[in-house]
Protein backbone atom coordinates (compact mmCIF):
# COMPACT_ATOMS: atom_id res chain seq x y z
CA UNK A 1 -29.66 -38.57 3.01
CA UNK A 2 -26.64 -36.90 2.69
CA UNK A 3 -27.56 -34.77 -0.31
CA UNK A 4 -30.18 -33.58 1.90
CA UNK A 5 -27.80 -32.59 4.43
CA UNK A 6 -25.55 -30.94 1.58
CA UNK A 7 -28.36 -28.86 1.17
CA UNK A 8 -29.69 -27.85 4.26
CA UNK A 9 -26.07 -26.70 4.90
CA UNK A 10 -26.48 -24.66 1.61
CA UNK A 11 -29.56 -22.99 3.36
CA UNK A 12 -28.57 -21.95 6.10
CA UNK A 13 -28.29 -18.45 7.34
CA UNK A 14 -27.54 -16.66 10.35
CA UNK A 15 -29.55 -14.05 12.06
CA UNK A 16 -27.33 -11.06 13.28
CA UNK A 17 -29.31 -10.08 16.07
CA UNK A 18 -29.39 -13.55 17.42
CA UNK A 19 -25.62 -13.75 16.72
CA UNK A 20 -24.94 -10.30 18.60
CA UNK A 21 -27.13 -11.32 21.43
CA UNK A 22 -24.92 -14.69 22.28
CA UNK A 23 -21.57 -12.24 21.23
CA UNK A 24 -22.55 -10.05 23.99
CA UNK A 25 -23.67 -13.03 26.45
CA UNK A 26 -20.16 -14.49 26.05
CA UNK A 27 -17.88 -11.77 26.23
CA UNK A 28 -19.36 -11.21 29.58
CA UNK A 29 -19.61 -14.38 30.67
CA UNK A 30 -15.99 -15.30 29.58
CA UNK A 31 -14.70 -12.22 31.29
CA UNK A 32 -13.39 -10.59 28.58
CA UNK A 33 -15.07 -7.54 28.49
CA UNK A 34 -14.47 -4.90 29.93
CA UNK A 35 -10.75 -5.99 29.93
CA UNK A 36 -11.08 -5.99 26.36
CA UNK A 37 -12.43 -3.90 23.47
CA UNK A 38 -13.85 -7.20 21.40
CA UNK A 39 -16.51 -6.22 18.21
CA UNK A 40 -18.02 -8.94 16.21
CA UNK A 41 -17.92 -8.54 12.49
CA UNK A 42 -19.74 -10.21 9.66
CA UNK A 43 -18.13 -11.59 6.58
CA UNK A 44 -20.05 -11.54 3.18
CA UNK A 45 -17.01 -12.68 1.10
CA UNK A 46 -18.24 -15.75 -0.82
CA UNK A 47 -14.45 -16.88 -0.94
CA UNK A 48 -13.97 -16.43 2.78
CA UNK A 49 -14.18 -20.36 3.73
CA UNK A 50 -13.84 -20.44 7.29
CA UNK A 51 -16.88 -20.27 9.93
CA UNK A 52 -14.95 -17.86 11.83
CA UNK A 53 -11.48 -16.46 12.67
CA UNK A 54 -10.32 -13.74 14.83
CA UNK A 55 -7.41 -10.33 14.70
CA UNK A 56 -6.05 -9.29 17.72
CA UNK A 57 -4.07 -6.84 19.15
CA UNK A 58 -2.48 -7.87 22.28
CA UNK A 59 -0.81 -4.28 22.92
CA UNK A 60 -3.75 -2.51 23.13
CA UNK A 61 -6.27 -4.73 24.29
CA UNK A 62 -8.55 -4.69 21.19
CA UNK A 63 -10.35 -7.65 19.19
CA UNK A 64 -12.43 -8.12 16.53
CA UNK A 65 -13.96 -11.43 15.81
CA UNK A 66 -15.34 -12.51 12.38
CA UNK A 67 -18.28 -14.86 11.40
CA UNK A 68 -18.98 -16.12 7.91
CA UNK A 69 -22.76 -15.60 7.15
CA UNK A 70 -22.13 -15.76 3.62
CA UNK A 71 -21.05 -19.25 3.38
CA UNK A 72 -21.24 -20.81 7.18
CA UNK A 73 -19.85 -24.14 7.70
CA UNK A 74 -21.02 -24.52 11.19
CA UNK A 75 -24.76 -24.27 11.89
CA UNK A 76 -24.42 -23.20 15.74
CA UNK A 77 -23.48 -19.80 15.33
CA UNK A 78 -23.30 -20.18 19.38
CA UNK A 79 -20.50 -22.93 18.99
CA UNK A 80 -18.55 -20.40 16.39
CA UNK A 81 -18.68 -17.41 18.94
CA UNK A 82 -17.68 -19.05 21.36
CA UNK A 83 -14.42 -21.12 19.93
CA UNK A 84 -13.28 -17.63 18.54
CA UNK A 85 -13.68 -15.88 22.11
CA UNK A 86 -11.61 -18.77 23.51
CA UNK A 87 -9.07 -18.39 20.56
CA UNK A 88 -9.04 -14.53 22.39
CA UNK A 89 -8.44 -16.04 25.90
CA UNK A 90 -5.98 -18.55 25.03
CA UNK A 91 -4.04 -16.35 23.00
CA UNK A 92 -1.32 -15.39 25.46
CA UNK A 93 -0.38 -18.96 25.54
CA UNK A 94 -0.56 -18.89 21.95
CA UNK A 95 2.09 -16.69 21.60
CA UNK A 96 4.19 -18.25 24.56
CA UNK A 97 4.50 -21.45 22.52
CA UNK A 98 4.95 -20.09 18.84
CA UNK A 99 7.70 -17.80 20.27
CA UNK A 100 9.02 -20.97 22.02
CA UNK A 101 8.66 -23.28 18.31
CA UNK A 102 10.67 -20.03 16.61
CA UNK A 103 13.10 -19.77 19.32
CA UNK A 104 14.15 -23.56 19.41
CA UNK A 105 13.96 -24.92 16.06
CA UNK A 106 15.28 -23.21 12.30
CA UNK A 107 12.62 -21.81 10.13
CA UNK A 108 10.73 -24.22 7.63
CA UNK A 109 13.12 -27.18 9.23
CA UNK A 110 11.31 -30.98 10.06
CA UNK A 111 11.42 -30.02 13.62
CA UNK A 112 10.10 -26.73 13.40
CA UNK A 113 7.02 -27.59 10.88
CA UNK A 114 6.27 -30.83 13.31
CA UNK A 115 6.16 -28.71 16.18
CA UNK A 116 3.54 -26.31 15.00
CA UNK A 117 1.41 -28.86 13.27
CA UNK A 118 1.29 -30.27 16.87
CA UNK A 119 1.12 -26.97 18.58
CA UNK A 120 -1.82 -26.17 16.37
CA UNK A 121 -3.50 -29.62 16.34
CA UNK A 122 -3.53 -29.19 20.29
CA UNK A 123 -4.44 -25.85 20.65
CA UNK A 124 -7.48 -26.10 18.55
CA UNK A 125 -8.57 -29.51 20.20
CA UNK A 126 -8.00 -27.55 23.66
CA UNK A 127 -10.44 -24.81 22.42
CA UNK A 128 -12.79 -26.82 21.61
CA UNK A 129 -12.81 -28.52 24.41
CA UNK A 130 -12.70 -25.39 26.76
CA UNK A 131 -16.00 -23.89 24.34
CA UNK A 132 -18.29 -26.78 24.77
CA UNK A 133 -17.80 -25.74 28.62
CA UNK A 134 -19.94 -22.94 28.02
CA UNK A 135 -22.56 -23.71 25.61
C-alpha cells in the first residue's frame, strides 16, 4: 500500500496551465495584485527538493513565486500556490519578528536559535492554517 503511494507520488506531474489558472485566481482573490508585481515560475532542477518557495522584494513591490514540477512533493498544486502567496502576505510580519529575534538575542546563541525555530515553527503552522481558508 504504501509502495503504491511511493509511486503514484513518483508520477505525478503538474499541468502549467492549470497551475497558472489557480496563480492568477489567487493573487486576485488574496488581494495582492495589483498592489504587487507577483510571477509564478517553474522549477525543473531535479535537486530542488521543496514543493515551493518564494523571493521577494519588499522595496519595490515585486514577487516571484516558485513551484517544483520536476520533483513535487505536494500533489495539490492549489494547496502549494496558495501557502506561497500567504508566505507573500505574511511577510511584513515576517520581517517584524526576525528583526525583533536579531535585535534581542546574540547571533547563533541558545536563545536566539530557540527563538527562530519557534518563530518559524509558528509562522509556517499560521500559513497553513490561513491557506486552507481559501481552498
Amino acid at each position: 500500500m504504501l509502495q503504491t503511494k511511493i509511486e503514484e507520488r513518483k508520477n505525478y506531474t503538474i499541468d502549467k496551465n492549470e497551475a497558472n489558472k489557480l496563480f492568477e485566481k489567487y493573487i486576485k482573490k488574496l488581494r495582492i495584485t495589483p498592489t504587487w508585481d507577483v510571477q509564478l515560475e517553474f522549477v525543473d532542477d531535479p535537486n530542488w527538493k521543496k514543493p515551493g518557495d518564494f523571493k521577494i522584494d519588499c522595496d519595490d513591490r515585486q514577487a516571484i513565486v516558485l513551484i517544483n514540477i520536476v520533483n513535487p512533493k505536494q500533489e495539490n498544486i492549489e494547496e502549494v500556490i496558495v501557502n506561497e502567496l500567504m508566505h507573500i502576505k505574511m511577510y511584513p510580519l515576517d520581517q517584524v519578528i526576525e528583526s525583533l529575534i536579531i535585535n534581542c538575542f546574540e547571533e547563533d546563541s541558545p536563545a536566539s536559535n530557540f527563538s527562530y525555530q519557534q518563530f518559524y515553527t509558528a509562522l509556517e503552522q499560521t500559513v497553513e492554517e490561513l491557506a486552507k481558508c481559501f481552498y
